[in-house]
PDB file of N, CA and C in Angstrom:
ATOM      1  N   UNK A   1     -51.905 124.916-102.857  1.00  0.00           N
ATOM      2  CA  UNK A   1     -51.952 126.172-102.165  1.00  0.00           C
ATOM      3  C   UNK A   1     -52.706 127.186-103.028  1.00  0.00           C
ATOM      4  N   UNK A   2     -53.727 127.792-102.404  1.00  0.00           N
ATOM      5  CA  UNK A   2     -54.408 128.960-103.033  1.00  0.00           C
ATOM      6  C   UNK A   2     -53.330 130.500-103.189  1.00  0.00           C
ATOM      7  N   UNK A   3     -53.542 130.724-104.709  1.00  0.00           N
ATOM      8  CA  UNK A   3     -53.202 131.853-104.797  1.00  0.00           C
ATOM      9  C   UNK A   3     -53.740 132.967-103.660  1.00  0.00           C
ATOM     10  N   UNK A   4     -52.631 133.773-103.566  1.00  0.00           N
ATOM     11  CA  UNK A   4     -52.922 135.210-102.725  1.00  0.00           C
ATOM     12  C   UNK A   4     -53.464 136.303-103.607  1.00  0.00           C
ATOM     13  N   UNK A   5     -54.341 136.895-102.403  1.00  0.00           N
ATOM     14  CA  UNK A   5     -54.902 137.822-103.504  1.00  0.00           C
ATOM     15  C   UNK A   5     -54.300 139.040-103.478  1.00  0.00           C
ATOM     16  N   UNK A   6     -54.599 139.885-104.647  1.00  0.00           N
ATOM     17  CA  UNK A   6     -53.808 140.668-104.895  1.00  0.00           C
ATOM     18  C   UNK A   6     -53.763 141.857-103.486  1.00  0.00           C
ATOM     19  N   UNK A   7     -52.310 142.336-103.522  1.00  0.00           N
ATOM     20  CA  UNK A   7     -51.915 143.498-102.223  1.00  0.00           C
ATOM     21  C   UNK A   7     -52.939 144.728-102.668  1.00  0.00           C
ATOM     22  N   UNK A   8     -53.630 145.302-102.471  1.00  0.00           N
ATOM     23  CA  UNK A   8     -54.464 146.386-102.964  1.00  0.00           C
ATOM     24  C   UNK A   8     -53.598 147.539-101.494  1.00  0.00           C
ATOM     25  N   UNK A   9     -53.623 148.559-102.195  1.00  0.00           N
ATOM     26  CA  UNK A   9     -53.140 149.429-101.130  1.00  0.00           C
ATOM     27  C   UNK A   9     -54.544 150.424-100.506  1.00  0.00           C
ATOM     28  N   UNK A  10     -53.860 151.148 -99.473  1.00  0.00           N
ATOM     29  CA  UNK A  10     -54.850 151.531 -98.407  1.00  0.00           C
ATOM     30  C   UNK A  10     -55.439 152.970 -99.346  1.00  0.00           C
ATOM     31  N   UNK A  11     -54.914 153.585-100.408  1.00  0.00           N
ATOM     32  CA  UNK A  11     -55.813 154.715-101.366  1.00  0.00           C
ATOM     33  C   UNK A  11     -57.026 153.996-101.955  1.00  0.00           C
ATOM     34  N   UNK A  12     -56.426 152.570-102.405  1.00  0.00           N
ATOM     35  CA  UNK A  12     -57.358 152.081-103.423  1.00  0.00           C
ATOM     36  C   UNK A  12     -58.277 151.221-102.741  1.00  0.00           C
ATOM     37  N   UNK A  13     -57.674 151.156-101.538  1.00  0.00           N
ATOM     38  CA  UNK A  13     -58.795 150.398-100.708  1.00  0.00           C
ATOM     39  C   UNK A  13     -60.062 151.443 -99.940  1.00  0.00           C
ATOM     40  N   UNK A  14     -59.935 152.538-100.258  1.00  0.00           N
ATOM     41  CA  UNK A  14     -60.930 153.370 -99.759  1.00  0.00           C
ATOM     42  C   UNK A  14     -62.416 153.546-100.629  1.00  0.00           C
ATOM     43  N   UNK A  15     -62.992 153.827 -99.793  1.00  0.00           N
ATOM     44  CA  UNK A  15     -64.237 153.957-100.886  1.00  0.00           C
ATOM     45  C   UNK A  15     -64.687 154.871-101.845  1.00  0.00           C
ATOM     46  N   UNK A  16     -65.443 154.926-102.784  1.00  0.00           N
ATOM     47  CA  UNK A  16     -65.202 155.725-103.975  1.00  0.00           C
ATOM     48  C   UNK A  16     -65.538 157.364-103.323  1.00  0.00           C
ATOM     49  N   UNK A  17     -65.957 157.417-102.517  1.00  0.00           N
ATOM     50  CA  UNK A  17     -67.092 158.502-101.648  1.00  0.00           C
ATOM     51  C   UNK A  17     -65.463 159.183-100.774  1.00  0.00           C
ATOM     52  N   UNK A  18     -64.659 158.646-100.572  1.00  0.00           N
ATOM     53  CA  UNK A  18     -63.570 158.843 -99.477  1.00  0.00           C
ATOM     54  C   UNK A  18     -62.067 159.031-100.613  1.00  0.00           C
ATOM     55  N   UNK A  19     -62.211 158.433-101.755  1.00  0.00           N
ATOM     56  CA  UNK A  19     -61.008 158.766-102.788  1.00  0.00           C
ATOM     57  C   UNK A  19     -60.849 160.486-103.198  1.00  0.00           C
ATOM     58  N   UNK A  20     -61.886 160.489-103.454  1.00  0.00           N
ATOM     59  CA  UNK A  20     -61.573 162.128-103.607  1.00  0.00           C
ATOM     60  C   UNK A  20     -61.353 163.478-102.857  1.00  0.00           C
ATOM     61  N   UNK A  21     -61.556 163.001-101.483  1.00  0.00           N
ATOM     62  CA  UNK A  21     -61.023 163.814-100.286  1.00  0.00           C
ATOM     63  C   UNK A  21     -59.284 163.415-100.208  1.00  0.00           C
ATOM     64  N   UNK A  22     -59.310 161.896-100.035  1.00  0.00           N
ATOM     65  CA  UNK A  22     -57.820 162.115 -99.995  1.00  0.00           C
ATOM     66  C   UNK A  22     -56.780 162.417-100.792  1.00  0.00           C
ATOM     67  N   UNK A  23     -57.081 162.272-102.274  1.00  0.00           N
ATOM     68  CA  UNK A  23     -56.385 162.624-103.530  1.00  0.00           C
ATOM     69  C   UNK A  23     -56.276 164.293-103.123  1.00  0.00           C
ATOM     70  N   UNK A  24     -57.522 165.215-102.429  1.00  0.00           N
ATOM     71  CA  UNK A  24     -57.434 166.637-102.738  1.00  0.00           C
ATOM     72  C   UNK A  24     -56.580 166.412-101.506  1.00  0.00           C
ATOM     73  N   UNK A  25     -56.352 166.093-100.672  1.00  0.00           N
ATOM     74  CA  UNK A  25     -55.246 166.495 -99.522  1.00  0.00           C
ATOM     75  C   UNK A  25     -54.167 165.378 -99.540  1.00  0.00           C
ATOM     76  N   UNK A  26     -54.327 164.697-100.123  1.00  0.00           N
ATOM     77  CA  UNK A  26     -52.442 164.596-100.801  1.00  0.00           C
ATOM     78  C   UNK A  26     -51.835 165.408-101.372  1.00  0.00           C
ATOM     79  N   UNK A  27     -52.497 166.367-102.546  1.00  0.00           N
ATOM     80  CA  UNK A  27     -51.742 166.914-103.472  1.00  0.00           C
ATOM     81  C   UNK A  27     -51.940 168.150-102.618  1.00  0.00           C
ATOM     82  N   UNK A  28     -52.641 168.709-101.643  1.00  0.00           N
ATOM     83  CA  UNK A  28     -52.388 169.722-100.788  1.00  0.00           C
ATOM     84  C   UNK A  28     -51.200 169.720 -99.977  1.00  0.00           C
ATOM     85  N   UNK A  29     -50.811 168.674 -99.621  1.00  0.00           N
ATOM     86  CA  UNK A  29     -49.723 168.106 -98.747  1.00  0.00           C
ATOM     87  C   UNK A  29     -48.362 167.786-100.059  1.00  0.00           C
ATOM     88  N   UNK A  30     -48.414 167.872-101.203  1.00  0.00           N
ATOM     89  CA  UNK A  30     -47.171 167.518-101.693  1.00  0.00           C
ATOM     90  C   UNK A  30     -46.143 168.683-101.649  1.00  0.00           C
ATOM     91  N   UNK A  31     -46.395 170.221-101.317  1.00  0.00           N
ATOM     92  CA  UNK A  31     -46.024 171.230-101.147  1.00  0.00           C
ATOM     93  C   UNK A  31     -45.200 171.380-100.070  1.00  0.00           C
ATOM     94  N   UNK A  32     -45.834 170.275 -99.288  1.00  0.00           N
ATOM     95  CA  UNK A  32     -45.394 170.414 -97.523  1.00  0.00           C
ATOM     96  C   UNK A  32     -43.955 169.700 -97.221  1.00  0.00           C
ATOM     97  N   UNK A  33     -42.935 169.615 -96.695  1.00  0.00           N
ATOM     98  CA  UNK A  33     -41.584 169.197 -96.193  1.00  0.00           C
ATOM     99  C   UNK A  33     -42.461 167.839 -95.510  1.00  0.00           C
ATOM    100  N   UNK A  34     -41.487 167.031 -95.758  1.00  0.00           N
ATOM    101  CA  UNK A  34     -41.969 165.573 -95.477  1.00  0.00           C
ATOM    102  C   UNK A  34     -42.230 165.052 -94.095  1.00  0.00           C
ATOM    103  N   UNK A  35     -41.180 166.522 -92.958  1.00  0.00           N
ATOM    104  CA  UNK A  35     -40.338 166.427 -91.873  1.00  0.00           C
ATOM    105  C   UNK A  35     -41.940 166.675 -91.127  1.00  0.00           C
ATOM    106  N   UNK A  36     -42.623 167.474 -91.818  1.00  0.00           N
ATOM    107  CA  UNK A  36     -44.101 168.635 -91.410  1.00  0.00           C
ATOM    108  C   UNK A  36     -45.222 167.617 -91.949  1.00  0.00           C
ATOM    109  N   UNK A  37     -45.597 166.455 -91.975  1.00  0.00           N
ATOM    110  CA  UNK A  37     -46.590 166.350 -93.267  1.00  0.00           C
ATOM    111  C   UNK A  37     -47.226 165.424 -91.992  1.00  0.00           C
ATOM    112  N   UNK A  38     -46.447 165.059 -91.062  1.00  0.00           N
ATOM    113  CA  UNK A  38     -47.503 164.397 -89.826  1.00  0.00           C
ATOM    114  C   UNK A  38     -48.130 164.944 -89.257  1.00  0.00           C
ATOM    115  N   UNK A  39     -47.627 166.256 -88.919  1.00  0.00           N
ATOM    116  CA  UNK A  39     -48.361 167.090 -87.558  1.00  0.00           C
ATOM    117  C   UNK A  39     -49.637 167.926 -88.571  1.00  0.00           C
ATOM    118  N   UNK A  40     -49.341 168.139 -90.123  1.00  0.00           N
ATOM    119  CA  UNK A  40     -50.308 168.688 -90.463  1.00  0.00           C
ATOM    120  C   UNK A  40     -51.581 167.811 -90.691  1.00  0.00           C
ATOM    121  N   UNK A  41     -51.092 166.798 -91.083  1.00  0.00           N
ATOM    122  CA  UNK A  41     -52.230 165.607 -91.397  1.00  0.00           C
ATOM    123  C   UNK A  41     -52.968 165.251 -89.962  1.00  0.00           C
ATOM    124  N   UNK A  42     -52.462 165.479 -88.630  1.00  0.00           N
ATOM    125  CA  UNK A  42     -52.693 164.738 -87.772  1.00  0.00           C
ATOM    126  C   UNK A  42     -54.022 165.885 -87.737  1.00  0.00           C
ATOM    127  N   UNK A  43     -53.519 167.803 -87.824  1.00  0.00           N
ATOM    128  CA  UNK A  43     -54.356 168.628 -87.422  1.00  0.00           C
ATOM    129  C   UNK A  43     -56.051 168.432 -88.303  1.00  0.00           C
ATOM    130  N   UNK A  44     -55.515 168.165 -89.786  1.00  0.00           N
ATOM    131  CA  UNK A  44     -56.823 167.770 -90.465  1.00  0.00           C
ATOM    132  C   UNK A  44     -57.702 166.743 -90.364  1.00  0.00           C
ATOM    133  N   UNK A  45     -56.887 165.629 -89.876  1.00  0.00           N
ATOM    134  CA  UNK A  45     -57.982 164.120 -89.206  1.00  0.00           C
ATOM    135  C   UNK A  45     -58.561 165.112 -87.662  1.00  0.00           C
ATOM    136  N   UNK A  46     -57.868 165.639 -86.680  1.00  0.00           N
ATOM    137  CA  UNK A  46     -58.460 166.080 -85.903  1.00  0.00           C
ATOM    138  C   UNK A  46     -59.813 166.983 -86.172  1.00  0.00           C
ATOM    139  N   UNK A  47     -59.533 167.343 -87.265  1.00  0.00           N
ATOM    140  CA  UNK A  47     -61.035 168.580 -87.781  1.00  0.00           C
ATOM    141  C   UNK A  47     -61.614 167.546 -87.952  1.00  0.00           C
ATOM    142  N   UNK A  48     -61.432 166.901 -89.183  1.00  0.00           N
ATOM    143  CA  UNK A  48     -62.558 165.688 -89.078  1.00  0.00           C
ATOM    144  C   UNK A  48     -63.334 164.805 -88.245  1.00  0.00           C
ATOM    145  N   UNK A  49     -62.863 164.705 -87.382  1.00  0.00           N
ATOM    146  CA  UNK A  49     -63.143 163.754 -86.297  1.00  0.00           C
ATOM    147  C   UNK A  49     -63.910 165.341 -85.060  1.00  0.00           C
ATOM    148  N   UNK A  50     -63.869 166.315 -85.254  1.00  0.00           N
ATOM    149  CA  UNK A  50     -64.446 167.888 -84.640  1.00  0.00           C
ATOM    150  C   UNK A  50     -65.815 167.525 -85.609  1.00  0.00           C
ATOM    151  N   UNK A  51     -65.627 166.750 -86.657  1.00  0.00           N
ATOM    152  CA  UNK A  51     -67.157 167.132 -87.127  1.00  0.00           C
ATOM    153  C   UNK A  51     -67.892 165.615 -87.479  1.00  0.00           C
ATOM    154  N   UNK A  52     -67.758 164.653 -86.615  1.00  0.00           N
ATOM    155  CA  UNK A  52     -68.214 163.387 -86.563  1.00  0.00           C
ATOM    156  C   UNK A  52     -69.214 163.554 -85.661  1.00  0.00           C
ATOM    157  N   UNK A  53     -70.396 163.089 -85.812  1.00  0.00           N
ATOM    158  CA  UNK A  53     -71.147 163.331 -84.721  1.00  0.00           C
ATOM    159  C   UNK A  53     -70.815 163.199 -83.179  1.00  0.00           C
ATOM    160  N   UNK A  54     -70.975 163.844 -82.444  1.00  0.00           N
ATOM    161  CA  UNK A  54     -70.758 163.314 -81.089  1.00  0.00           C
ATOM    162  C   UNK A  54     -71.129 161.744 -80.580  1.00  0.00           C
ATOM    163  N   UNK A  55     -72.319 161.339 -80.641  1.00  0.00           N
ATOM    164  CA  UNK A  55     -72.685 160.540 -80.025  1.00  0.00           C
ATOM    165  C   UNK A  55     -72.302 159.158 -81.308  1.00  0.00           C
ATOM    166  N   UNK A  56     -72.339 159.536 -82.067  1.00  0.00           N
ATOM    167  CA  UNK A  56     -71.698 158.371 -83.002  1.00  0.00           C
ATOM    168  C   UNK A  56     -70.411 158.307 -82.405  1.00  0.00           C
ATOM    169  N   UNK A  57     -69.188 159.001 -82.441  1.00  0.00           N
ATOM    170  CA  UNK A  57     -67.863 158.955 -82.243  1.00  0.00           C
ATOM    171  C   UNK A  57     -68.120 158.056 -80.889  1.00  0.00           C
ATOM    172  N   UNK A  58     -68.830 158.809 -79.920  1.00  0.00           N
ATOM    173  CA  UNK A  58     -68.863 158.212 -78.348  1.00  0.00           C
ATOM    174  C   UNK A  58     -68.489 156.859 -78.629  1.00  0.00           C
ATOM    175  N   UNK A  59     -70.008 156.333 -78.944  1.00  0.00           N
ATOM    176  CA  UNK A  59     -70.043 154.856 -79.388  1.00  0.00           C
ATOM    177  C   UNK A  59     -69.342 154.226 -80.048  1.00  0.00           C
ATOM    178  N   UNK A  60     -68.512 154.715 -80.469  1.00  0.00           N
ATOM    179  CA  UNK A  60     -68.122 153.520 -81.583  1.00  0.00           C
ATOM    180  C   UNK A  60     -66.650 154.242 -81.869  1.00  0.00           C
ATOM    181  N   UNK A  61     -65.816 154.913 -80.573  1.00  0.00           N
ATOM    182  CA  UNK A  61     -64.509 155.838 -80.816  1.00  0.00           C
ATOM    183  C   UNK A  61     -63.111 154.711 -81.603  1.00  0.00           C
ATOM    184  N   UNK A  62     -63.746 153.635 -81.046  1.00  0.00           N
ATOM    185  CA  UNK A  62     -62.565 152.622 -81.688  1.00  0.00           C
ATOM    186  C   UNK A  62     -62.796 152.259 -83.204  1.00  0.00           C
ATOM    187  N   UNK A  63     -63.899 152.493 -83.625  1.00  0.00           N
ATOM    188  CA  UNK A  63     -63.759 152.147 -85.381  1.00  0.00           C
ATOM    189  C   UNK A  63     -63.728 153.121 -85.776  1.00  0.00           C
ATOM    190  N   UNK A  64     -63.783 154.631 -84.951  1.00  0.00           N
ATOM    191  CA  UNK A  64     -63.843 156.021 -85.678  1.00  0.00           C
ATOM    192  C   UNK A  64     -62.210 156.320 -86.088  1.00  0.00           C
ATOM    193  N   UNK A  65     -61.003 155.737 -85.024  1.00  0.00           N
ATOM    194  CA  UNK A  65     -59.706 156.241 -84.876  1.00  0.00           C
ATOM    195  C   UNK A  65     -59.301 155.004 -85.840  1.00  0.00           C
ATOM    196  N   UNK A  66     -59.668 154.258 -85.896  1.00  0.00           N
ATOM    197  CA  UNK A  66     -59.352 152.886 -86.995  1.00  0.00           C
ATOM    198  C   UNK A  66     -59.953 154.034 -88.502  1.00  0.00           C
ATOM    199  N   UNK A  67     -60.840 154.439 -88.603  1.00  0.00           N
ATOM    200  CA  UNK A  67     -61.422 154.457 -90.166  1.00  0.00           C
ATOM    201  C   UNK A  67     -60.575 155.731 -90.549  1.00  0.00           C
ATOM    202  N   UNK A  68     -60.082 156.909 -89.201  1.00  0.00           N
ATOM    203  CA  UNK A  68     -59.088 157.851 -89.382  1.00  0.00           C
ATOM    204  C   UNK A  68     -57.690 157.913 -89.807  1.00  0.00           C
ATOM    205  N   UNK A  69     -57.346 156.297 -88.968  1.00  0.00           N
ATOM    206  CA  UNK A  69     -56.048 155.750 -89.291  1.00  0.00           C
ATOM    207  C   UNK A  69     -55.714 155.372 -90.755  1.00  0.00           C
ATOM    208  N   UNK A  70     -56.830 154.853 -91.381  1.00  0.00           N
ATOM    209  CA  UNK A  70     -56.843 154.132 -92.524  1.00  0.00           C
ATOM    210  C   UNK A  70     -56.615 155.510 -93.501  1.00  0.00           C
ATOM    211  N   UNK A  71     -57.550 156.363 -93.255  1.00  0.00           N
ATOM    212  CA  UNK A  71     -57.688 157.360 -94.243  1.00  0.00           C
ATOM    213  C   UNK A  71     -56.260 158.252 -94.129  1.00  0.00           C
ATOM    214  N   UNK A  72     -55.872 158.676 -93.197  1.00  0.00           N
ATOM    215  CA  UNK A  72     -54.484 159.409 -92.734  1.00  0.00           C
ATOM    216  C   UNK A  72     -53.781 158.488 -94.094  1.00  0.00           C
ATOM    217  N   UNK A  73     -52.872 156.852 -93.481  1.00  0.00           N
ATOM    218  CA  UNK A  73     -52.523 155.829 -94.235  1.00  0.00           C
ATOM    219  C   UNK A  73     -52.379 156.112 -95.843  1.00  0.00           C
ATOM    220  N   UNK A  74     -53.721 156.470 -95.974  1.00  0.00           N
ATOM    221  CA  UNK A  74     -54.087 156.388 -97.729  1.00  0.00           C
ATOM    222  C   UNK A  74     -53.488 157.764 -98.286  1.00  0.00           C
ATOM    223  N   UNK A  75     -53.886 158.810 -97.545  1.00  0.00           N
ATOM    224  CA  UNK A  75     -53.301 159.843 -97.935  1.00  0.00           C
ATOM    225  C   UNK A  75     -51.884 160.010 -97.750  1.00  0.00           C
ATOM    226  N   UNK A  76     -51.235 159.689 -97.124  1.00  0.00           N
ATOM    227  CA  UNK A  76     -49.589 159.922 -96.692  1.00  0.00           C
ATOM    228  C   UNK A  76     -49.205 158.842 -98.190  1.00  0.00           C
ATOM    229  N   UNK A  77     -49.972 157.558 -98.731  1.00  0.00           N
ATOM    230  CA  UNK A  77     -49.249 156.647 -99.902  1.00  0.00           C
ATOM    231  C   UNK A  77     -49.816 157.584-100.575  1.00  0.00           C
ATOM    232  N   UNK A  78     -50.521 157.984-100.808  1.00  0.00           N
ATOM    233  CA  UNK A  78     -51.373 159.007-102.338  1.00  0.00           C
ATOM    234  C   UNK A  78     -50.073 159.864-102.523  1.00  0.00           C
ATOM    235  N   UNK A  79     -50.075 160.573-101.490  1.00  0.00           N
ATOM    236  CA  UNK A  79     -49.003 161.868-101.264  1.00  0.00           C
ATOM    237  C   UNK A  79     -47.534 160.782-102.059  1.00  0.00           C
ATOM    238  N   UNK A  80     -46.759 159.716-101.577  1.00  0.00           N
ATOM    239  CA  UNK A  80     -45.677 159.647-102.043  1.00  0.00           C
ATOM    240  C   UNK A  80     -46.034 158.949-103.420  1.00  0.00           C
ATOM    241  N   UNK A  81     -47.034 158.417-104.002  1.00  0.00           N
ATOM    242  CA  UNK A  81     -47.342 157.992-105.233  1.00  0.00           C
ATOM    243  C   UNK A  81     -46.715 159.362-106.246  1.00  0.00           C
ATOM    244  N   UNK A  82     -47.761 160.412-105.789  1.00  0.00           N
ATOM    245  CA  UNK A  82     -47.669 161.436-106.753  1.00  0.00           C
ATOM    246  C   UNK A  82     -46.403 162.401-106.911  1.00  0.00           C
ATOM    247  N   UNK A  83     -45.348 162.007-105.286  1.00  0.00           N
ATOM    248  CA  UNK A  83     -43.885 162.680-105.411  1.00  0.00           C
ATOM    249  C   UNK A  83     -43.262 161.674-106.100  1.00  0.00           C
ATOM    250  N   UNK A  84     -43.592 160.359-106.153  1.00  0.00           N
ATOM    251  CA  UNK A  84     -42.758 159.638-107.218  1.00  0.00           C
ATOM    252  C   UNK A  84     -43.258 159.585-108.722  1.00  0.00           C
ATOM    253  N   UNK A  85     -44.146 160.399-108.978  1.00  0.00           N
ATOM    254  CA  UNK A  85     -44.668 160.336-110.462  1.00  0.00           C
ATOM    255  C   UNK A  85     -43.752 161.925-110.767  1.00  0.00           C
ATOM    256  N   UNK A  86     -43.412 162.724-109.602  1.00  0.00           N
ATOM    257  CA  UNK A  86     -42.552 164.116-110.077  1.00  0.00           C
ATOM    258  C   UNK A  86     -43.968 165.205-110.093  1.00  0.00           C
ATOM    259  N   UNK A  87     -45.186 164.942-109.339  1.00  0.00           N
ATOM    260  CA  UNK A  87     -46.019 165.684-109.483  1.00  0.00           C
ATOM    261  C   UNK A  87     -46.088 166.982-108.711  1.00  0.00           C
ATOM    262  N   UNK A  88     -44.675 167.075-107.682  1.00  0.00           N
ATOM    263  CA  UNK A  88     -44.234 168.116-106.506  1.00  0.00           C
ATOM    264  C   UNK A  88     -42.966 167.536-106.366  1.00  0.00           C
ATOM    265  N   UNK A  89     -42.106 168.199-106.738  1.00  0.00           N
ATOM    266  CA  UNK A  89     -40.752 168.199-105.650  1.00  0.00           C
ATOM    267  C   UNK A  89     -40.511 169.047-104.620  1.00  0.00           C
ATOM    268  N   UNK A  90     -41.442 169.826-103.608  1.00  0.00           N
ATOM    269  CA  UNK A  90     -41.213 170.814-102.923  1.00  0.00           C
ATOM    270  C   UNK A  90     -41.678 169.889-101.362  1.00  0.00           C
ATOM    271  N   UNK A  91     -41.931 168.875-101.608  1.00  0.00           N
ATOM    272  CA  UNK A  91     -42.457 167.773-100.427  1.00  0.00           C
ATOM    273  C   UNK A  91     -41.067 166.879-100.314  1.00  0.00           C
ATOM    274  N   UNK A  92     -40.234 166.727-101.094  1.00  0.00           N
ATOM    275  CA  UNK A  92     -39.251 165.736-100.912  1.00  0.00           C
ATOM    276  C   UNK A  92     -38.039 166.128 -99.797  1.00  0.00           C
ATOM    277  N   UNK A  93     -37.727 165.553 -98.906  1.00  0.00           N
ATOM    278  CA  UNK A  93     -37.216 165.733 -98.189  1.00  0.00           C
ATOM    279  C   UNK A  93     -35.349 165.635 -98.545  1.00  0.00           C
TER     280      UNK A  93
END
């Protein structure tokens, strides 16, 4: 049986170009009540996706809400990485 490869998580699975947006809005979000941290995240993927091209999004809306999903994903683990390192306790529920 072939070894499995290693679990890489969805921060570190992002690309180097996409790590540093979500690191700055994790730690924007560690401030936030845990109860609040969906509806705000949901409002900032929505801006993002306000500034995707139109006709790209058109085409291709199913890998746009997939590559949103992923990135949301990465940021919500970034966010509890850094409440479990003690980098915000004002996010802990």
């Amino acid at each position: 049986m072939a070894p499995e490869p290693p679990v890489t998580g969805a921060f570190d699975a992002l690309s180097e170009a996409l790590r540093p947006h979500a690191e700055r809005w994790a730690v924007q979000l560690l401030t936030v009540p845990d109860d609040q941290v969906t509806r705000i995240l949901e409002q900032v993927l929505r801006g993002v996706l306000a500034e995707v091209d139109q006709d790209y999004a058109r085409a291709n809306l199913d890998e746009v809400k997939e590559w949103l999903r992923l990135v949301g994903h990465a940021i919500v683990e970034r966010r509890h990485e850094l409440l479990m390192r003690g980098a915000g306790a004002a996010g802990t529920a």
